[in-house]
C-alpha atoms as a PDB file:
ATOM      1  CA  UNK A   1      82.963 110.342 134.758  1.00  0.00           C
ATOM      2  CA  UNK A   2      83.622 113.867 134.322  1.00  0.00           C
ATOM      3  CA  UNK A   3      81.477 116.022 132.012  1.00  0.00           C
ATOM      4  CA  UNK A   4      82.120 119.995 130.616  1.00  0.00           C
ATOM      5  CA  UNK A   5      80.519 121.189 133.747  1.00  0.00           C
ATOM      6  CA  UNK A   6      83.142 120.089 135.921  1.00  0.00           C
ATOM      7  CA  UNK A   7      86.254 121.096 133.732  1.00  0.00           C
ATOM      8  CA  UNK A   8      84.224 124.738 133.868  1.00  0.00           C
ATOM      9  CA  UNK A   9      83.817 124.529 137.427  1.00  0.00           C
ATOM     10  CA  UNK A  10      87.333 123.804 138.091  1.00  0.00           C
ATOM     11  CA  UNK A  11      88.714 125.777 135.835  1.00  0.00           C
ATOM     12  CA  UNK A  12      86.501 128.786 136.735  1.00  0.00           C
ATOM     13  CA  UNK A  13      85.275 129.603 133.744  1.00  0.00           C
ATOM     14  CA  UNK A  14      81.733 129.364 131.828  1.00  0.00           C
ATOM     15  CA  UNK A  15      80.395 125.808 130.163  1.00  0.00           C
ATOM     16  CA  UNK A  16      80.435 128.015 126.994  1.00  0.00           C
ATOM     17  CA  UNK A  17      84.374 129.188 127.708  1.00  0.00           C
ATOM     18  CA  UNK A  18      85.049 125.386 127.801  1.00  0.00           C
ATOM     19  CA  UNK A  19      82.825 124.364 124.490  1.00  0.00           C
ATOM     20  CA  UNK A  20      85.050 126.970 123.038  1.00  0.00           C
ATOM     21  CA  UNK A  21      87.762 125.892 123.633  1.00  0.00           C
ATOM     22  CA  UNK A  22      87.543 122.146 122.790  1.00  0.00           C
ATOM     23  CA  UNK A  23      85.704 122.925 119.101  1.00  0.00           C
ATOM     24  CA  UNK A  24      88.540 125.353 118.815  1.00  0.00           C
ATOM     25  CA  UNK A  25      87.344 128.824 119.101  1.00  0.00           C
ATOM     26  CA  UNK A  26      89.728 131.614 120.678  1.00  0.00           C
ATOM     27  CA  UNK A  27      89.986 131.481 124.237  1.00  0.00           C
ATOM     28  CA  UNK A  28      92.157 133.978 126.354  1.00  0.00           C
ATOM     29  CA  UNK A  29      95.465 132.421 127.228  1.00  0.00           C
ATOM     30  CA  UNK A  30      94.845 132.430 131.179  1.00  0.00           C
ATOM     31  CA  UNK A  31      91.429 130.800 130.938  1.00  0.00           C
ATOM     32  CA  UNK A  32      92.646 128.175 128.239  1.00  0.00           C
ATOM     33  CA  UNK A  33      95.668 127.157 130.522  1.00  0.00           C
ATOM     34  CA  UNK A  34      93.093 126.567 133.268  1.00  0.00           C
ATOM     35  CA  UNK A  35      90.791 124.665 131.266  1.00  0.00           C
ATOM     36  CA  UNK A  36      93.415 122.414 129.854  1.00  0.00           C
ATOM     37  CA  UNK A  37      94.719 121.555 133.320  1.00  0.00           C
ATOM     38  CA  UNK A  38      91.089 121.097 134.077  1.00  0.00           C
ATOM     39  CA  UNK A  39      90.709 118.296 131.879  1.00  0.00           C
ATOM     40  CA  UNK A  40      94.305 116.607 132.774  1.00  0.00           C
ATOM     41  CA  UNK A  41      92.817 116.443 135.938  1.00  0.00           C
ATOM     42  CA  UNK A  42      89.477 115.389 135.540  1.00  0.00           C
ATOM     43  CA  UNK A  43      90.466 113.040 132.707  1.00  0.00           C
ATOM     44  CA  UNK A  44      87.780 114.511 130.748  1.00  0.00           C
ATOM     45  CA  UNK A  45      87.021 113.059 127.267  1.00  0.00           C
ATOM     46  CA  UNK A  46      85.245 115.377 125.209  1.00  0.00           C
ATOM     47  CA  UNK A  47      82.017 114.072 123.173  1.00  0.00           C
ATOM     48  CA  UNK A  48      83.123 113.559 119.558  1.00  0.00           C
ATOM     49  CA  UNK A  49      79.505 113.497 118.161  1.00  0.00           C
ATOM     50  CA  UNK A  50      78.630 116.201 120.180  1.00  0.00           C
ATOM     51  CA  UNK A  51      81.298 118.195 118.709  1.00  0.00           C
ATOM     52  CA  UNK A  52      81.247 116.883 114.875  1.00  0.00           C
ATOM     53  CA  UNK A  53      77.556 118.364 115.512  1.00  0.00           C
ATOM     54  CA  UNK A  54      78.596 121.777 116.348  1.00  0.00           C
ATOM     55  CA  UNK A  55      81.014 122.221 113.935  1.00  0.00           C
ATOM     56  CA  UNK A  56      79.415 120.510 111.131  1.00  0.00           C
ATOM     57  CA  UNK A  57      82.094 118.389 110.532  1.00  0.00           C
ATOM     58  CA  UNK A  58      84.186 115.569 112.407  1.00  0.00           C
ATOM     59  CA  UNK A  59      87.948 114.551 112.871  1.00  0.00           C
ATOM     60  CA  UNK A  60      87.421 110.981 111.559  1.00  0.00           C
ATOM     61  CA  UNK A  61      87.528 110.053 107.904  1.00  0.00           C
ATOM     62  CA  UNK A  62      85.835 107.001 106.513  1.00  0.00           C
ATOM     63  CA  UNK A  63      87.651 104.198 104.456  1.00  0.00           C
ATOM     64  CA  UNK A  64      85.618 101.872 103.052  1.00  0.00           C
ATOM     65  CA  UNK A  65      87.482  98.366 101.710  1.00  0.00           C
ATOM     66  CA  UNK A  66      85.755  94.951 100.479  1.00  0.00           C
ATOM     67  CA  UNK A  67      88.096  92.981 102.600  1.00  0.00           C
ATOM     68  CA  UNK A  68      90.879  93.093 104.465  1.00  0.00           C
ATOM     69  CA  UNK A  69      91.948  89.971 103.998  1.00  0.00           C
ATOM     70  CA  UNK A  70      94.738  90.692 101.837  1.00  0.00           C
ATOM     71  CA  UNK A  71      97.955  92.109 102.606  1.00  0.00           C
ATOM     72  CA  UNK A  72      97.851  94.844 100.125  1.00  0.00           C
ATOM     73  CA  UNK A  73      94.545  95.668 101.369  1.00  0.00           C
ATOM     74  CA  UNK A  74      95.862  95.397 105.302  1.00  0.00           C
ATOM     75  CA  UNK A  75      99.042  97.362 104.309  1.00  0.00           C
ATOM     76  CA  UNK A  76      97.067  99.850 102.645  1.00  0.00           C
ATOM     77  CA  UNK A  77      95.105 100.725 105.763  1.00  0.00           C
ATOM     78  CA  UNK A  78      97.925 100.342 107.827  1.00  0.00           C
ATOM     79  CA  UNK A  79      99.433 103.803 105.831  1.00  0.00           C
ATOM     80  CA  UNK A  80      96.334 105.208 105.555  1.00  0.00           C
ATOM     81  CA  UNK A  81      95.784 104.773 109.455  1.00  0.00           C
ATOM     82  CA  UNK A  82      99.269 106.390 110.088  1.00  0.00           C
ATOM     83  CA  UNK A  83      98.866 109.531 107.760  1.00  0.00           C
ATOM     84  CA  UNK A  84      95.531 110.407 109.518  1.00  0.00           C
ATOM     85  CA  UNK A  85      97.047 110.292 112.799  1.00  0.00           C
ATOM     86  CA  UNK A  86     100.056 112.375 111.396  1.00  0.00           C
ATOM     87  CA  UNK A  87      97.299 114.806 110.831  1.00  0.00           C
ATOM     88  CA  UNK A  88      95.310 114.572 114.522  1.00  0.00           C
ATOM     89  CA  UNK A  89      92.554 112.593 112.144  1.00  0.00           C
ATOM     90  CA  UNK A  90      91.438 109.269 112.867  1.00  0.00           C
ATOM     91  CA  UNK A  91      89.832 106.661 110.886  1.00  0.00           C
ATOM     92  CA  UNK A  92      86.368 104.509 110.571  1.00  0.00           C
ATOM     93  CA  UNK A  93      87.054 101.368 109.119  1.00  0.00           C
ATOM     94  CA  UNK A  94      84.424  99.652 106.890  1.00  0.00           C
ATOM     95  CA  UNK A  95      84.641  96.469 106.027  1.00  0.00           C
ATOM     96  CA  UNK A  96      82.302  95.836 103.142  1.00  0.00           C
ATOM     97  CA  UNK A  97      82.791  92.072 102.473  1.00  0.00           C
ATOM     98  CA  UNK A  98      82.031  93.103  98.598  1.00  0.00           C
ATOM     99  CA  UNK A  99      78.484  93.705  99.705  1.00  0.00           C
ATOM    100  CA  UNK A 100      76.957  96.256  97.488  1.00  0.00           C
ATOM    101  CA  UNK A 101      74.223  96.981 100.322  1.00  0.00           C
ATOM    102  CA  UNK A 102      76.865  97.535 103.384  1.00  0.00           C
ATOM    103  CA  UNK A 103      78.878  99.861 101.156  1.00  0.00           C
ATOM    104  CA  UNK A 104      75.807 101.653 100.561  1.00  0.00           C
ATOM    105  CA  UNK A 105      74.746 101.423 104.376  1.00  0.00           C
ATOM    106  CA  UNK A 106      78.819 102.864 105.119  1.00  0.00           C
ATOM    107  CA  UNK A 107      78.220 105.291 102.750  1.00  0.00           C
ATOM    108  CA  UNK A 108      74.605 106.704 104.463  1.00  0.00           C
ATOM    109  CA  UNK A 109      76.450 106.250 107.941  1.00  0.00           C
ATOM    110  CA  UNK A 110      79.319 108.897 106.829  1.00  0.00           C
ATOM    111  CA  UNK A 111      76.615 111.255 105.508  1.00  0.00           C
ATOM    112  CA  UNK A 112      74.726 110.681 108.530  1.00  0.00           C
ATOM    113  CA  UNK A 113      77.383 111.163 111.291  1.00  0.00           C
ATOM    114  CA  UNK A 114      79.222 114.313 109.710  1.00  0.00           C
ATOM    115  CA  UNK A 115      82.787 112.366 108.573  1.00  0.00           C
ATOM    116  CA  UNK A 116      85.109 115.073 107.191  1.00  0.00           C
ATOM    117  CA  UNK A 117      85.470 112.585 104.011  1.00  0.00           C
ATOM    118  CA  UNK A 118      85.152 109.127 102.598  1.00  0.00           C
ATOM    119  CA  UNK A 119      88.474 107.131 101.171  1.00  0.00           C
ATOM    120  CA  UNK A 120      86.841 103.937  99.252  1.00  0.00           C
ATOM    121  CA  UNK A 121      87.976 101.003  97.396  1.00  0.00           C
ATOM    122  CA  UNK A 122      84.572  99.676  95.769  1.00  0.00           C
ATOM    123  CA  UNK A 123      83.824  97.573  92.778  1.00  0.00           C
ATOM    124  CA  UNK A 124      79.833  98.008  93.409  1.00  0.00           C
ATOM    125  CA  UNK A 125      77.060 100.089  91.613  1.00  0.00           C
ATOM    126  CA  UNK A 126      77.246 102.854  94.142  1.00  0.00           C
ATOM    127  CA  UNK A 127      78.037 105.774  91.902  1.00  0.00           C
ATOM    128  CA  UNK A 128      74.413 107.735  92.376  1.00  0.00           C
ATOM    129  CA  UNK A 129      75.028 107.701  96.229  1.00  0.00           C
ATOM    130  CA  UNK A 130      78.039 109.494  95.966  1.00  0.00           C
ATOM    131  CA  UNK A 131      77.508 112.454  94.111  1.00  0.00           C
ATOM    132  CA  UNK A 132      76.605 114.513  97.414  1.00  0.00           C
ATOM    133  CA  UNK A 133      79.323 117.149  98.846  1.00  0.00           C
ATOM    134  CA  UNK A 134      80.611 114.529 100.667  1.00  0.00           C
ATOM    135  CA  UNK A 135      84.335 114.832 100.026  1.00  0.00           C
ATOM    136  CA  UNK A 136      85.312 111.557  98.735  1.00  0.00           C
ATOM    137  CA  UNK A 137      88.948 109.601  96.625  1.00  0.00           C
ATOM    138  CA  UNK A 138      88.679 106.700  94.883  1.00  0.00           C
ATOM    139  CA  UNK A 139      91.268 103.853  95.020  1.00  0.00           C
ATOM    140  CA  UNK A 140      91.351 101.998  91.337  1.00  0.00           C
ATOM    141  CA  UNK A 141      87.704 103.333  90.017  1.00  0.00           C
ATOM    142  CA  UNK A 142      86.444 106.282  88.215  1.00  0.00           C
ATOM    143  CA  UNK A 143      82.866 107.458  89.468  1.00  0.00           C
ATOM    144  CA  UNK A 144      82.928 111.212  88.015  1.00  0.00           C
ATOM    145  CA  UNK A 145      84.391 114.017  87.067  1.00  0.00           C
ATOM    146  CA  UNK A 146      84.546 115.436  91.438  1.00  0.00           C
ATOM    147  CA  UNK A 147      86.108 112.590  92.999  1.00  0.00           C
ATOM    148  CA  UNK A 148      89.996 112.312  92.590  1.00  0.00           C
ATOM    149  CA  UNK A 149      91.640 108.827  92.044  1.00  0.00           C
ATOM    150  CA  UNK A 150      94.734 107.296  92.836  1.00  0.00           C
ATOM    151  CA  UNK A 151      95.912 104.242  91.183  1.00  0.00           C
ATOM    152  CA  UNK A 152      99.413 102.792  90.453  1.00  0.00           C
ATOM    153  CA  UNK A 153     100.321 102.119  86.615  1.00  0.00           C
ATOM    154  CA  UNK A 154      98.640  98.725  86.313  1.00  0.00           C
ATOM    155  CA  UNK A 155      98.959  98.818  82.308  1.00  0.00           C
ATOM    156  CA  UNK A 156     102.947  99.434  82.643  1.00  0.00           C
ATOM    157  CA  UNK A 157     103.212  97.318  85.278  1.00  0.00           C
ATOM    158  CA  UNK A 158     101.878  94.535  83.895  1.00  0.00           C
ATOM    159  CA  UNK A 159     103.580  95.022  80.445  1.00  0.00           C
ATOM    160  CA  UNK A 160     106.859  95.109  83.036  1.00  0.00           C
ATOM    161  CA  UNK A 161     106.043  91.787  84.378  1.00  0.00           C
ATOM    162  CA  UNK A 162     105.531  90.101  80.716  1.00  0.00           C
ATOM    163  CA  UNK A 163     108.312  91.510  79.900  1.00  0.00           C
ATOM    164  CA  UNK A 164     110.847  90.112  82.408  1.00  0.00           C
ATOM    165  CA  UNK A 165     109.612  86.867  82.059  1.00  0.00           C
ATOM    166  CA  UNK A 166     110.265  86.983  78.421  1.00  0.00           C
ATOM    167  CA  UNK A 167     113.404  88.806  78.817  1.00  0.00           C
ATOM    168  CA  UNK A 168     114.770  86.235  81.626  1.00  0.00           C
ATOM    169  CA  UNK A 169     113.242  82.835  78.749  1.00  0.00           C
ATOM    170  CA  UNK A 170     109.834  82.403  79.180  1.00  0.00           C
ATOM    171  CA  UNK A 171     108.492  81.824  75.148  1.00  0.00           C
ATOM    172  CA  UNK A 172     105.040  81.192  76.446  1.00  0.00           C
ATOM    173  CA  UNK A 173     103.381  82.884  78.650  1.00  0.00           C
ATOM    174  CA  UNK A 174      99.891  82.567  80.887  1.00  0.00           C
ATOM    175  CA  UNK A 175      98.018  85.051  82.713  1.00  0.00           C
ATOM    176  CA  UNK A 176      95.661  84.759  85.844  1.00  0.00           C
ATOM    177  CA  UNK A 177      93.170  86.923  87.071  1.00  0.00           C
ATOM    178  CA  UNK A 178      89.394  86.845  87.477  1.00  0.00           C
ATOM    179  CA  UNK A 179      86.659  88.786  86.379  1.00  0.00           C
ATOM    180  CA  UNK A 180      85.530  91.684  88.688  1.00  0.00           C
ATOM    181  CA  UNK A 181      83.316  94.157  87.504  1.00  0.00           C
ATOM    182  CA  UNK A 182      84.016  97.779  87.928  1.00  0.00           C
ATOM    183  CA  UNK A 183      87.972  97.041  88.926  1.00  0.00           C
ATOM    184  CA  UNK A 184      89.768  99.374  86.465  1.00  0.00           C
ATOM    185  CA  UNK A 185      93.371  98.022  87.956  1.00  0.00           C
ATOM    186  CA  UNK A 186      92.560  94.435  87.219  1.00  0.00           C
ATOM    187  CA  UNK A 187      91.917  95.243  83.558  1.00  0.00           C
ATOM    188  CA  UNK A 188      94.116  97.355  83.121  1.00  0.00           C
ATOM    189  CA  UNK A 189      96.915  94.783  84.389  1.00  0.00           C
ATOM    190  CA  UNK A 190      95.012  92.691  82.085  1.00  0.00           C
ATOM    191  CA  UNK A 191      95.378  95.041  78.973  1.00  0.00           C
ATOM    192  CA  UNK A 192      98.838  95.281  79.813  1.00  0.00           C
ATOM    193  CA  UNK A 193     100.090  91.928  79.802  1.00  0.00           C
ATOM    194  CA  UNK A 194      98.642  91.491  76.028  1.00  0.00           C
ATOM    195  CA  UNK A 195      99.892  94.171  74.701  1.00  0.00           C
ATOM    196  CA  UNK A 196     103.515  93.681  75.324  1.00  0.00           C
ATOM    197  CA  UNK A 197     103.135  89.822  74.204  1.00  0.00           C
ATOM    198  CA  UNK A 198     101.238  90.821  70.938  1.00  0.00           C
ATOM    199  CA  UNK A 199     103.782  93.849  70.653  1.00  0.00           C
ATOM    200  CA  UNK A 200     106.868  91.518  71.316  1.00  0.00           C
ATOM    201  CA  UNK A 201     105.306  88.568  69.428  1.00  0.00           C
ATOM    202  CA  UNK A 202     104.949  86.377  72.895  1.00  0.00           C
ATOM    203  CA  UNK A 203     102.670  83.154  72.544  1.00  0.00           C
ATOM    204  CA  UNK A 204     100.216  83.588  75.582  1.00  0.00           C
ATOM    205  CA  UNK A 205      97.151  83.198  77.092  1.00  0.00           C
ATOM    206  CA  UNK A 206      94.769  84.154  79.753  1.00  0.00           C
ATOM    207  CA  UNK A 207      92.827  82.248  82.076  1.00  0.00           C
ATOM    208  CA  UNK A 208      89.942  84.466  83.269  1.00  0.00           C
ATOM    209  CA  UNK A 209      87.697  82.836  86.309  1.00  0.00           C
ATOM    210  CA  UNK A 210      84.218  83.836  86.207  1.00  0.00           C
ATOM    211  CA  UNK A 211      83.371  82.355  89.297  1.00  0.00           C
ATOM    212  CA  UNK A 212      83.352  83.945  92.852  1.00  0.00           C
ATOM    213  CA  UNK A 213      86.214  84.276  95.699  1.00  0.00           C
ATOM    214  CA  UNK A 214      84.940  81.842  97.755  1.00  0.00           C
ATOM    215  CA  UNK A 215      86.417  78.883  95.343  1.00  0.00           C
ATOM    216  CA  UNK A 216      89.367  80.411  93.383  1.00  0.00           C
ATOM    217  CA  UNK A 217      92.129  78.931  94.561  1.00  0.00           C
ATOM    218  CA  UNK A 218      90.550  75.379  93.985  1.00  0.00           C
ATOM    219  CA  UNK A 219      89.728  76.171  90.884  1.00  0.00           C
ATOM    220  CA  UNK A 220      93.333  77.759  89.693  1.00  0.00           C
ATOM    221  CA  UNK A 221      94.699  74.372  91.166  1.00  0.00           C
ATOM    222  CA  UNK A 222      92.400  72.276  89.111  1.00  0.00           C
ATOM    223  CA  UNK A 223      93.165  74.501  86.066  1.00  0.00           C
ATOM    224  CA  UNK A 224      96.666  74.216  86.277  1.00  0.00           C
ATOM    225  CA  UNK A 225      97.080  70.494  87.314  1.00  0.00           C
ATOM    226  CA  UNK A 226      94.582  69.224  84.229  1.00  0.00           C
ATOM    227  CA  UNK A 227      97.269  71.401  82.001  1.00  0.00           C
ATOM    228  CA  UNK A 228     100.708  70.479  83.965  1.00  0.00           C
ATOM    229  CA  UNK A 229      99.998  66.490  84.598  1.00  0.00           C
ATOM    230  CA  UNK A 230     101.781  65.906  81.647  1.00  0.00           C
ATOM    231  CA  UNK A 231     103.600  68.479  79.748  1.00  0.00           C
ATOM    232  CA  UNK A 232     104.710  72.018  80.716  1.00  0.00           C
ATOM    233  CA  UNK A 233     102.675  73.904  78.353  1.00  0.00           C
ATOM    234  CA  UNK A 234     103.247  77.604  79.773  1.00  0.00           C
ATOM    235  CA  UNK A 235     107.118  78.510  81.193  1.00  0.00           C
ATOM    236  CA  UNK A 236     106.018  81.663  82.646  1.00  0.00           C
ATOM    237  CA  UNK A 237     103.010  83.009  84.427  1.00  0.00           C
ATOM    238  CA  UNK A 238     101.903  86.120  85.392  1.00  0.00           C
ATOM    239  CA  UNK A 239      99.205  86.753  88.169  1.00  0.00           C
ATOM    240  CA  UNK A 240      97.120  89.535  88.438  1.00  0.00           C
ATOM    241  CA  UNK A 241      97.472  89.637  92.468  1.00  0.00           C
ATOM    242  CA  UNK A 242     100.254  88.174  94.905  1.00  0.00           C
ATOM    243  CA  UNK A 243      97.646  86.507  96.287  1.00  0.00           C
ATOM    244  CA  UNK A 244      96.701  84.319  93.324  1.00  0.00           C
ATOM    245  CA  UNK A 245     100.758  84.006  92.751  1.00  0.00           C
ATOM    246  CA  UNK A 246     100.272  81.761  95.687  1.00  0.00           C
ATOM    247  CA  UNK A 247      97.693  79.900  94.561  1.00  0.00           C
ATOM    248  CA  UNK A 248     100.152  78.869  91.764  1.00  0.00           C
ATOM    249  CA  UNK A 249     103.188  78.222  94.295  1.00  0.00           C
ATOM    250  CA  UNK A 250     100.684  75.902  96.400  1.00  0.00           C
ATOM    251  CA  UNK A 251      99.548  74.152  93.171  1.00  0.00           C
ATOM    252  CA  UNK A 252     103.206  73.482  91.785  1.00  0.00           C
ATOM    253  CA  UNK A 253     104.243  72.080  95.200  1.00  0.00           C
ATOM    254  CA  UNK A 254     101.988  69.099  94.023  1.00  0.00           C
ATOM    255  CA  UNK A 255     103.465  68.940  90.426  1.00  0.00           C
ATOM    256  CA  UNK A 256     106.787  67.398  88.690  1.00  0.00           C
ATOM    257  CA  UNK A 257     107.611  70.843  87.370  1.00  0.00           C
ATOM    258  CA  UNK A 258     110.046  73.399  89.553  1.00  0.00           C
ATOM    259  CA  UNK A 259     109.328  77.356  90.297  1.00  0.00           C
ATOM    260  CA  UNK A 260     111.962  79.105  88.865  1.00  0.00           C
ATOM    261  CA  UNK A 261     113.654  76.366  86.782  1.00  0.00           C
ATOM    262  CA  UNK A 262     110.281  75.015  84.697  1.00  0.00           C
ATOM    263  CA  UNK A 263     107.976  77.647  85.031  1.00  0.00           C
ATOM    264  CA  UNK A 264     108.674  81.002  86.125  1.00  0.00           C
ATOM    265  CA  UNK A 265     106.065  83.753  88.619  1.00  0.00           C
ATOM    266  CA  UNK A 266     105.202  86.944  88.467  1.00  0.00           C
ATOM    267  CA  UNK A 267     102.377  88.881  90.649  1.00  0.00           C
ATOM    268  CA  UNK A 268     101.396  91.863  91.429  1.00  0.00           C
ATOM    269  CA  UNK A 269     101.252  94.375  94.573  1.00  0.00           C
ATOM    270  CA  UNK A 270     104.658  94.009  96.561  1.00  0.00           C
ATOM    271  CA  UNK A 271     102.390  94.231 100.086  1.00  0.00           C
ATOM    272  CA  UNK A 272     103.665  92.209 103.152  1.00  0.00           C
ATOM    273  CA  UNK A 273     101.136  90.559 105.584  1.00  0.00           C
ATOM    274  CA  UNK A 274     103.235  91.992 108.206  1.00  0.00           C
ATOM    275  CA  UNK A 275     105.765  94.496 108.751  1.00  0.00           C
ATOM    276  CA  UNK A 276     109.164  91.905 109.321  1.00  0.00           C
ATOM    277  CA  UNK A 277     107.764  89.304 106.324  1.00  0.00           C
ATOM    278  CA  UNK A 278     110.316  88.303 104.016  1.00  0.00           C
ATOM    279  CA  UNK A 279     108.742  88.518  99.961  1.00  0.00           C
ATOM    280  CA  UNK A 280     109.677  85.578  98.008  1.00  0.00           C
ATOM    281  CA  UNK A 281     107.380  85.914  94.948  1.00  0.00           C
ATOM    282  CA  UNK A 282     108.647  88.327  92.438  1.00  0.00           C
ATOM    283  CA  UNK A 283     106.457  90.849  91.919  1.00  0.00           C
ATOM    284  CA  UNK A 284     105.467  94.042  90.835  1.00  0.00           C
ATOM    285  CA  UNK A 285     105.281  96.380  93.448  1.00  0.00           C
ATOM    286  CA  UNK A 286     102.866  99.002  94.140  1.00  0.00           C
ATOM    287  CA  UNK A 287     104.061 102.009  96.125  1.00  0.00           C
ATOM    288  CA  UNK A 288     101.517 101.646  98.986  1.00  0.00           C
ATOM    289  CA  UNK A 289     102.626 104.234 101.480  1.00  0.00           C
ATOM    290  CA  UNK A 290     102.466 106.818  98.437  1.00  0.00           C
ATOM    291  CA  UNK A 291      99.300 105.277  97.744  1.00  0.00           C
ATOM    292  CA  UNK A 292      97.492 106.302 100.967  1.00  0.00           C
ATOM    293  CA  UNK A 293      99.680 109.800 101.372  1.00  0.00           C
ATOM    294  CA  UNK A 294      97.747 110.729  98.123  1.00  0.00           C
ATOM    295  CA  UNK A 295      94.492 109.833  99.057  1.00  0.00           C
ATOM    296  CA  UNK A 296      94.945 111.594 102.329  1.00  0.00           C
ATOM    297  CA  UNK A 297      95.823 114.808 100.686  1.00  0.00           C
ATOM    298  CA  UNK A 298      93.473 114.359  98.245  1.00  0.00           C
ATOM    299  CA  UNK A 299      90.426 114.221 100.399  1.00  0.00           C
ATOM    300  CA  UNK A 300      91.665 116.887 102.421  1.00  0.00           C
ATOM    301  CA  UNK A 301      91.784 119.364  99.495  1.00  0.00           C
ATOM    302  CA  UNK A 302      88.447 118.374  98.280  1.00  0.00           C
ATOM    303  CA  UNK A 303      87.205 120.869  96.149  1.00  0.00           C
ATOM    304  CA  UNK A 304      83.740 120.326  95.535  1.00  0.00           C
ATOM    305  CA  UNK A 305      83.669 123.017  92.474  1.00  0.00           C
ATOM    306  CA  UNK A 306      86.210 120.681  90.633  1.00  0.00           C
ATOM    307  CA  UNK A 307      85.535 120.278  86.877  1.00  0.00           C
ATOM    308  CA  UNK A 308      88.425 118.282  85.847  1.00  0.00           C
ATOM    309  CA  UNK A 309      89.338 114.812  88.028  1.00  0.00           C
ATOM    310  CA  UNK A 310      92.703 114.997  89.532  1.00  0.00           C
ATOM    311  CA  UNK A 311      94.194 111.949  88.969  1.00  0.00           C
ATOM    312  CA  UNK A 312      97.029 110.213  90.347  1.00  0.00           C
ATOM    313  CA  UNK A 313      99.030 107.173  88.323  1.00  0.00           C
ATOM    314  CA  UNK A 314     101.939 105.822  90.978  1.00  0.00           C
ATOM    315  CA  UNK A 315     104.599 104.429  89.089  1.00  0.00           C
ATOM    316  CA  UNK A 316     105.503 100.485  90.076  1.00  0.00           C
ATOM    317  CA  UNK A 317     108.940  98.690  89.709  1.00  0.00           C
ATOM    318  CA  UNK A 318     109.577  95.006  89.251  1.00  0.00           C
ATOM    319  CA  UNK A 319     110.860  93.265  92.716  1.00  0.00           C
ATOM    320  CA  UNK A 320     112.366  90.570  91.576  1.00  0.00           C
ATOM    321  CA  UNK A 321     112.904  87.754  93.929  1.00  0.00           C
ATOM    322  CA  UNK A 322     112.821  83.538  94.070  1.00  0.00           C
ATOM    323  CA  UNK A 323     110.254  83.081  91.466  1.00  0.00           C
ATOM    324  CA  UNK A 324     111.970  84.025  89.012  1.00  0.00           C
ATOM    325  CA  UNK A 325     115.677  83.674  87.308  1.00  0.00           C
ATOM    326  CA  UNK A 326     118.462  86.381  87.315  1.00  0.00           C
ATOM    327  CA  UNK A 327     118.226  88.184  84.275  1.00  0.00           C
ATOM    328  CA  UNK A 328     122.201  86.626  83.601  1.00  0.00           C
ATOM    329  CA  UNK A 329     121.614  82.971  83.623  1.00  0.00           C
END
């Protein structure tokens, strides 16, 4: 395998002239065009630590995420991933697994190997790690006044979804979500939903699991079929996530009532688990792309004298789509 020594030996030119010119120092136009036919050559790939060490900095930006199994989560990355590149940038991918001692661990790791930023979805305690200069944006969750946010409107969009279930003949209306500490989106969907139904005089309710991931989606199915055996006490239901939307399709499948003519659906992100899938759950829908172009900017504007947080409230729409009846009928 090659190494700088050989690119400066074919190129005649010093190891320094080549160090140069990879960290991106002037070089004379002669000696660069030798050195860069040098390394075509030699197929020389230049040590990234090595480099992020010189210059104090990297090319790679951290995002940290508690899963990625969800396709707003997966989509998310998937634009985030493609603006970096867009901007010769690449990305470490952190997987957290909603462990409040690998974020932490992520977080040391990006200090440690010189990332040019951090881009983090967390609902853990880690607020008095980040308050180095360490650029970092926060998806959904306000840690202080230096670190930008970007978020969509989760309070509109949620008072959207109540209201085009009411709108379209819902009279009484559930909501499903569970509890997650430090998730401003969640409650603020939350917040939403009951404050168009008090405003609009909607009878509703809220069903909000306290219990972990692992055992949701049983648990929505048990809720539902103990209150749908018999009668069909709710005709429209909104869901915090698409995610738990299908929990609800999956239960109903099992039940005498019919999605959209008994009981009509509503989530809440408009993500696709991949890039040809066909949405049939009406939904709110988040403007992901935007999403990650912000965050990108963001973190590359990073002004560690900020006083004031920047942030950023995406506007959603409602996608409506099988779940739900035309707004006509």
């Amino acid at each position: 395998m090659a190494n700088m020594n050989d690119v400066a030996r074919l190129a005649k030119v010093s190891r320094g002239t080549v160090s140069n010119y990879i960290n991106g120092a002037r070089v004379k136009a002669e000696p660069a065009k030798r050195i860069e036919q040098a390394i075509q050559e030699l197929n020389y790939v230049p040590n990234q630590a090595a480099r992020a060490l010189k210059k104090q900095t990297s090319d790679t930006i951290a995002f940290i995420l508690p899963t990625i199994w969800t396709p707003f989560f997966a989509e998310l990355t998937h634009y985030i991933q493609l603006e970096l590149q867009r901007r010769n940038l690449k990305m470490l991918l952190c997987n957290s697994q909603n462990d409040f001692n690998l974020e932490l661990d992520y977080v040391k790791m990006a200090k440690e190997e010189k990332v040019r930023g951090i881009i983090t979805i967390s609902y853990s305690d880690i607020d008095p790690y980040i308050t180095s200069n360490l650029p970092i944006v926060s998806i959904e969750r306000y840690f202080n006044q230096q670190v930008p946010f970007v978020t969509s409107d989760n309070f509109q969009g949620a008072r959207l979804a109540a209201e085009a279930l009411h709108k379209r003949g819902a009279t009484k209306l559930l909501m499903i979500l569970r509890e997650l500490p430090n998730n401003l989106g969640i409650y603020e969907r939350m917040n939403g939903f009951i404050d168009y139904c008090k405003h609009a005089s909607v009878d509703y309710d809220v069903y909000l699991d306290k219990g972990d991931s692992k055992g949701f989606s049983k648990r929505v199915e048990e809720y539902l079929t103990g209150l749908y055996t018999e009668d069909c006490p709710y005709d429209g239901i909104f869901t915090v996530t698409d995610r738990y939307a299908e929990y609800v399709l999956d239960t109903f499948r099992m039940l005498k009532w019919q999605i959209p003519e008994d009981v009509q659906l509503i989530g809440f992100d408009g993500a696709r688990s991949f890039e040809t899938e066909q949405l049939k759950i009406t939904t709110i829908a988040q403007d992901i792309r935007k999403i990650a172009e912000i965050c990108v900017e963001e973190l590359l504007n990073f002004d560690k004298e900020r006083t004031i947080q920047n942030k950023n409230i995406l506007p959603v729409k409602l996608l409506e789509l099988q779940t739900t009846k035309k707004l006509n009928d």
